[in-house]
Protein backbone atom coordinates (compact mmCIF):
# COMPACT_ATOMS: atom_id res chain seq x y z
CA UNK A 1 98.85 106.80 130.17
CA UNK A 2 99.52 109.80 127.76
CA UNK A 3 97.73 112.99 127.15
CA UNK A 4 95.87 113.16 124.02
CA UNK A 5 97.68 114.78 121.58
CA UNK A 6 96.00 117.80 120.44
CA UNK A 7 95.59 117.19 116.79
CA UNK A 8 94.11 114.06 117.75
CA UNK A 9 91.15 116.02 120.15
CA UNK A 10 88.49 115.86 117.14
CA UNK A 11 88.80 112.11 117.11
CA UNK A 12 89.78 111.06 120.41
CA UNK A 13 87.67 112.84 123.10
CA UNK A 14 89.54 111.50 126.54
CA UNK A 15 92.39 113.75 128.20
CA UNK A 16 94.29 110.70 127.95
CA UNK A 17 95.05 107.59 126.17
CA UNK A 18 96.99 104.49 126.79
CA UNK A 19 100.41 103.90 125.47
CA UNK A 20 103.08 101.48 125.66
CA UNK A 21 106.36 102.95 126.37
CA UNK A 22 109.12 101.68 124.15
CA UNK A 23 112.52 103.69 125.18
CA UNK A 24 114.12 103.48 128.46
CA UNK A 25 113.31 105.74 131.14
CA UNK A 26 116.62 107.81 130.80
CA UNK A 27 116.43 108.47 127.26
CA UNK A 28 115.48 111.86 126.13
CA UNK A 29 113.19 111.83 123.28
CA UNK A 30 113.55 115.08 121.29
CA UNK A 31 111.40 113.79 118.11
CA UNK A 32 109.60 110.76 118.19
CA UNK A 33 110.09 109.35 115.30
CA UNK A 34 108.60 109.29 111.90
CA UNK A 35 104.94 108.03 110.44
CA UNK A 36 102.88 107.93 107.44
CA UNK A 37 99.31 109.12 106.87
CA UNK A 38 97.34 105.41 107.68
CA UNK A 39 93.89 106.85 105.82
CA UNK A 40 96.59 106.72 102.50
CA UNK A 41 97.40 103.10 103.38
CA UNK A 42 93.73 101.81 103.09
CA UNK A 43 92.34 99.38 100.49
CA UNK A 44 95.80 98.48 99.33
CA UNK A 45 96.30 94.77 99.39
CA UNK A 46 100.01 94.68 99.93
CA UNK A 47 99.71 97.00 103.33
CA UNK A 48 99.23 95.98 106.62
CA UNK A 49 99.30 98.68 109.58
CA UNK A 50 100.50 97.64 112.71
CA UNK A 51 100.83 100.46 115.26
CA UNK A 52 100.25 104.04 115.67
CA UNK A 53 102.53 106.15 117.74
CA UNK A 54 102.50 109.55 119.39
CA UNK A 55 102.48 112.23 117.17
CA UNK A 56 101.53 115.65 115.58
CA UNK A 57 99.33 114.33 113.16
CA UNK A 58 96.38 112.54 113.37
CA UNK A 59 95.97 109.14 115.30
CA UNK A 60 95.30 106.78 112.14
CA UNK A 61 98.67 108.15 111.09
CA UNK A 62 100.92 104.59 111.25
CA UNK A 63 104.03 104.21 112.79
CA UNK A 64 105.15 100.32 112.24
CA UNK A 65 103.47 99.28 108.97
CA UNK A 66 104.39 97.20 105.89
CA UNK A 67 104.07 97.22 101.89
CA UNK A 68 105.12 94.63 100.38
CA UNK A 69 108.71 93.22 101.09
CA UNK A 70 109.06 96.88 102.99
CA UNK A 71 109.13 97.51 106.84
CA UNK A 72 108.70 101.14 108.48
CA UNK A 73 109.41 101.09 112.03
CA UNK A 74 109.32 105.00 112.53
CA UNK A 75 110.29 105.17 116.07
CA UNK A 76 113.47 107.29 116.48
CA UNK A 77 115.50 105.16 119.09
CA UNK A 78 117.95 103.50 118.46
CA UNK A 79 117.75 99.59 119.48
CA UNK A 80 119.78 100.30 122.26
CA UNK A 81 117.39 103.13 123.70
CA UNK A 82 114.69 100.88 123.54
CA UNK A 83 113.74 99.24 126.59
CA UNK A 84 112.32 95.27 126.40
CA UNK A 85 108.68 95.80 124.92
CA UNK A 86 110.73 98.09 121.98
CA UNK A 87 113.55 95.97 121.57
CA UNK A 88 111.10 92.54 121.39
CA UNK A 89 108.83 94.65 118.95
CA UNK A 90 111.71 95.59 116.27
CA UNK A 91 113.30 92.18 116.23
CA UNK A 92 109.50 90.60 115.63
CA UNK A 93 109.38 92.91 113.36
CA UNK A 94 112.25 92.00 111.50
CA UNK A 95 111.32 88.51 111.53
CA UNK A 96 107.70 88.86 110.46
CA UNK A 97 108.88 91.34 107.07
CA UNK A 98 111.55 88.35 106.91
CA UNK A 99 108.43 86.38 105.61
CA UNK A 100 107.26 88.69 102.82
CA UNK A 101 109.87 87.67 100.03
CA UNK A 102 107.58 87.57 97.21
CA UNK A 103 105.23 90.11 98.20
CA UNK A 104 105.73 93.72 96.45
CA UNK A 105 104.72 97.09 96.65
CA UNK A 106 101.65 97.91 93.87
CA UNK A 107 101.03 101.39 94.29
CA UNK A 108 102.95 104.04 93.58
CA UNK A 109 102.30 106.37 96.91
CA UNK A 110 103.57 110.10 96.09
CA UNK A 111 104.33 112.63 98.86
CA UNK A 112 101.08 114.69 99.00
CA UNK A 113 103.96 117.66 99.61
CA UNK A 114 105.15 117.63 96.41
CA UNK A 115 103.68 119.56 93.53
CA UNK A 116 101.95 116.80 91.54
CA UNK A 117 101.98 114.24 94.46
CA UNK A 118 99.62 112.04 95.02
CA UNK A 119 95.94 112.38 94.18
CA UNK A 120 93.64 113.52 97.18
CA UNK A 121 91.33 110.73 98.72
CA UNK A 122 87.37 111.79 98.63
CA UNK A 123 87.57 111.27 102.34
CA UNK A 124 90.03 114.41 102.73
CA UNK A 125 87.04 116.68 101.15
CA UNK A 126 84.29 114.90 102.74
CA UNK A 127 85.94 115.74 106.41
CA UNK A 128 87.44 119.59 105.02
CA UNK A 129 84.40 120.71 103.60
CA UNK A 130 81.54 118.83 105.40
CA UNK A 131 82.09 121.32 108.47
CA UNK A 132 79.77 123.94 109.47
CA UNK A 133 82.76 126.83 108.38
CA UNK A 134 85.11 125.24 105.64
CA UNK A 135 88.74 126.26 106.16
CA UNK A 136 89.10 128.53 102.89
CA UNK A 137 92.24 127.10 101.93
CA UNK A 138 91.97 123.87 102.92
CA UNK A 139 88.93 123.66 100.28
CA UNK A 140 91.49 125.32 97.77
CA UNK A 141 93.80 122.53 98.23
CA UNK A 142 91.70 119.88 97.21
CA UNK A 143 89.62 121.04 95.05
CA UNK A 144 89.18 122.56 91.65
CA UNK A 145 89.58 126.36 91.60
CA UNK A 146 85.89 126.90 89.85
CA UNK A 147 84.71 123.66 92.21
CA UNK A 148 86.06 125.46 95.51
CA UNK A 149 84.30 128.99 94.75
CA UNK A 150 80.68 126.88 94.45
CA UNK A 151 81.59 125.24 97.53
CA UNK A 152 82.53 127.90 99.79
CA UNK A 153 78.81 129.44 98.53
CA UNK A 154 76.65 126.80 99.99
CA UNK A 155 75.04 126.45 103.45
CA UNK A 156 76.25 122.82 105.44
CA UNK A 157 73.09 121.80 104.28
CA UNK A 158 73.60 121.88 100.79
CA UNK A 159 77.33 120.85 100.52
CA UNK A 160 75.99 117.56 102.10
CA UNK A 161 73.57 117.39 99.27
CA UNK A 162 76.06 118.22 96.94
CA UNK A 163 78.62 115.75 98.04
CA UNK A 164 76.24 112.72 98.52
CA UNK A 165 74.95 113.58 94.72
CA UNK A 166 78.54 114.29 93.32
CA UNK A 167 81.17 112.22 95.19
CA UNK A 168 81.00 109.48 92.58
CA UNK A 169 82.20 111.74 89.70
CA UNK A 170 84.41 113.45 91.80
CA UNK A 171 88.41 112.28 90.43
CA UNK A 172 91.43 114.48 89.93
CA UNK A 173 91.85 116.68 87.22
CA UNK A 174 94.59 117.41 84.77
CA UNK A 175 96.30 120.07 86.49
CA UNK A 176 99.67 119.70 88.29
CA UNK A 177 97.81 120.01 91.87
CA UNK A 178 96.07 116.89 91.42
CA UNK A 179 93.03 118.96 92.79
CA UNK A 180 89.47 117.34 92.69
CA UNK A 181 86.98 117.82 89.92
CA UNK A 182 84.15 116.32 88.18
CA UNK A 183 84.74 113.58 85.97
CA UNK A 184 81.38 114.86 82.97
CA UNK A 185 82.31 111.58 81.36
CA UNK A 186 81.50 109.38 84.20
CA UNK A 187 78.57 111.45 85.15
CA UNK A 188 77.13 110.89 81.87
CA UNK A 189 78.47 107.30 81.68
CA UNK A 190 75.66 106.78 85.16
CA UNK A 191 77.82 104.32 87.07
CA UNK A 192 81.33 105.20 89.69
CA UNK A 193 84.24 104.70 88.09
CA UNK A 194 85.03 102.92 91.80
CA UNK A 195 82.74 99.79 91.23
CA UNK A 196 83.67 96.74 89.46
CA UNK A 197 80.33 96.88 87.19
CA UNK A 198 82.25 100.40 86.02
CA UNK A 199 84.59 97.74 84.22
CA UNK A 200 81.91 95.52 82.76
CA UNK A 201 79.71 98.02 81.46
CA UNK A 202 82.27 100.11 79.75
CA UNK A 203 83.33 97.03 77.88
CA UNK A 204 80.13 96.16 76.70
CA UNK A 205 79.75 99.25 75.54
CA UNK A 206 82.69 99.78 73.30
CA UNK A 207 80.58 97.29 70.82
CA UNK A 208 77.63 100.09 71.02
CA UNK A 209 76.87 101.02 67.75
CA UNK A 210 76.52 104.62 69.16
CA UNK A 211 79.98 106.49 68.64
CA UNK A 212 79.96 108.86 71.10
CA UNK A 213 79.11 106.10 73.62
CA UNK A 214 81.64 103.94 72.28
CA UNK A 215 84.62 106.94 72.83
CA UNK A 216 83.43 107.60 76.35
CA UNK A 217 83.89 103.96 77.47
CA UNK A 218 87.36 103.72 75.42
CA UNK A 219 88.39 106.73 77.26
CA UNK A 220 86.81 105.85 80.60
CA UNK A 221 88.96 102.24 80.70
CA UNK A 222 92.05 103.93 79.65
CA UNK A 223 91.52 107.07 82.58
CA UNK A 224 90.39 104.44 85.13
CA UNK A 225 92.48 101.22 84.76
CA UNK A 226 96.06 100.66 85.16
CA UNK A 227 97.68 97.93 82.83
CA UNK A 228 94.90 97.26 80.39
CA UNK A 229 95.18 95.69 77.01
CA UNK A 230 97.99 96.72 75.16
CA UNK A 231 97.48 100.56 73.57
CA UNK A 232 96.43 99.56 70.33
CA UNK A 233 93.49 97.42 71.87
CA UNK A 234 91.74 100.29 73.73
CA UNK A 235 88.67 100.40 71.62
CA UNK A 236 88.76 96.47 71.31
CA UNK A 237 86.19 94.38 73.04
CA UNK A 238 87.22 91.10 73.05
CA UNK A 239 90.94 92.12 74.06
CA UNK A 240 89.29 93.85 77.32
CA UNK A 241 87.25 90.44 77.47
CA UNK A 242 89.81 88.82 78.11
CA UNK A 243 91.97 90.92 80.36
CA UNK A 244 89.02 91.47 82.98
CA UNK A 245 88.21 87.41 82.56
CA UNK A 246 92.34 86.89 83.45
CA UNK A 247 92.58 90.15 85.71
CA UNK A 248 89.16 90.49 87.55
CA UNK A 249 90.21 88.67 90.66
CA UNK A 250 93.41 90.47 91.44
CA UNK A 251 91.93 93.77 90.48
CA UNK A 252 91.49 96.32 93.46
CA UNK A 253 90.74 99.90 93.33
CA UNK A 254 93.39 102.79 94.63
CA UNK A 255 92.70 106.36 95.02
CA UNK A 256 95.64 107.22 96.40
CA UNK A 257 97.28 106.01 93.65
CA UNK A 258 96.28 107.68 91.22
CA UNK A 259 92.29 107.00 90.93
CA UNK A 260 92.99 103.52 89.07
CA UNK A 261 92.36 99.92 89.05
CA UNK A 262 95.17 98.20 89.91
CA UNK A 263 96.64 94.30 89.60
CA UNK A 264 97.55 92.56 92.73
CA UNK A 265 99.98 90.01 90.70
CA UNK A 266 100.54 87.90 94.11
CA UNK A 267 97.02 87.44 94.07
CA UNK A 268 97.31 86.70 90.15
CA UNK A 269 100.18 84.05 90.57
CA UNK A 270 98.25 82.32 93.38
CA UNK A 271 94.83 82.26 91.69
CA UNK A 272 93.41 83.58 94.82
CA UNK A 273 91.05 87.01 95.22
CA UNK A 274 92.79 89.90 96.08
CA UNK A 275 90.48 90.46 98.59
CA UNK A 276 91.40 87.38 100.35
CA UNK A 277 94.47 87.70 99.89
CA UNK A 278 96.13 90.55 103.38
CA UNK A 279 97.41 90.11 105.85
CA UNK A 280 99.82 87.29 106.87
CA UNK A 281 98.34 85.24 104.17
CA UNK A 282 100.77 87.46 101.49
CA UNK A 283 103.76 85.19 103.58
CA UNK A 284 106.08 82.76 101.62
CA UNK A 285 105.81 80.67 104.28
């Protein structure tokens, strides 16, 4: 047994959890080791989280994960400061990525440290801002300046109303900070840009006679999906026709990378649903 980390108290309510111990008993530990935030890791087909570890973050935060034909095992011993369990868990591990020849990263997954990083998951503001005294600054970060200063005005109460009416529209705006704001487009367009109907409607609506209507949904596809038709097609129905009728099963949807629809071209090559398609089943063999 462990004691609970304390940044893992709001999740985890028990003094203690249980742990496996992976280094032998004489090794002194001055940093465990290294992991990445697991909430970023969701949704994406290619990713498969393993194991958590003890650390200073929070306790979805991964430790031994994979994307793709990549491995992170984040735990700072060396293989010869690991005792059995740790030594028979890296060389699995090594065997099982072993497998994964074909399989590639998708997304593009920036540092959230750096200026311009990646974009902030909905999630983030639900859980900074749905609290009954908002951290000032944490509602800064993630949100648009003129967004933040409504916010930080409303009673719990109404910033629950407000985000169950508004989290749909909410994507990242054009600024450097990647900061959250309200997509007016999508808003007016009625649908989340999030759902696969999103897709279908805004094609049939670049045939509306209606030009305004018929700019939103060209602009909504190009803001929204990743790889469409080639550049000179964006206003062209039939050429997003037939991309969604050769692309729809391999599409999945990544905040974290950007708010976009993505590919999944392993699922593509196989002719099997992305969503079917995690896990082990991503194997060569």
């Amino acid at each position: 047994m462990h004691a609970t980390p304390e940044s893992w108290k709001d999740s985890i309510k028990s003094e203690q959890i249980a742990v496996l111990p992976i280094a032998k008993p004489n090794v002194h530990i001055s940093m465990p080791g290294w992991c990445t935030g697991g909430s970023l890791l969701e949704g994406a087909p290619e990713v498969e989280v393993f194991c958590t570890g003890i650390n200073s973050k929070l306790p979805s935060h991964a430790g031994l994960w994979r994307e793709g034909q990549f491995l992170h095992f984040g735990f700072e011993p060396s293989p010869a400061e690991l005792n059995d369990a740790g030594q028979s868990m890296l060389v699995n591990s090594i065997v099982y990525i072993s497998r994964f020849g074909n399989d590639r990263a998708i997304g593009n997954y920036q540092s959230p440290f750096l200026r311009g990083g990646s974009s902030t998951p909905r999630s983030s503001v639900e859980h900074f801002i749905l609290v009954e005294k908002p951290e000032k600054f944490l509602v800064d970060a993630f949100l648009d300046p003129a967004l933040a200063e409504k916010i930080m005005s409303l009673s719990l109460e109404k910033r629950r109303e407000w985000f169950a009416a508004e989290r749909a529209f909410l994507h990242p705006g054009g600024g450097p900070e990647r900061t959250l704001t309200i997509d007016e487009d999508v808003k007016v367009f009625g649908i989340g840009f999030d759902s696969r109907e999103f897709i279908t409607k805004a094609i049939v609506a670049l045939e509306s006679a209606d030009g305004p209507t018929k700019l939103r949904a060209a602009r909504l596809l190009d803001r929204y999906v990743d790889d469409g038709p080639h550049p000179t097609q964006k206003s062209n129905k039939d050429a997003w026709t037939k991309w969604y009728e050769e692309n729809a099963p391999a599409l999945f949807f990544s905040e974290v990378c950007g708010y976009k629809w993505l590919v999944d071209p392993l699922a593509k090559e196989r002719k099997i649903s992305t969503a079917e398609l995690r896990g082990s089943k991503r194997a060569d063999r």
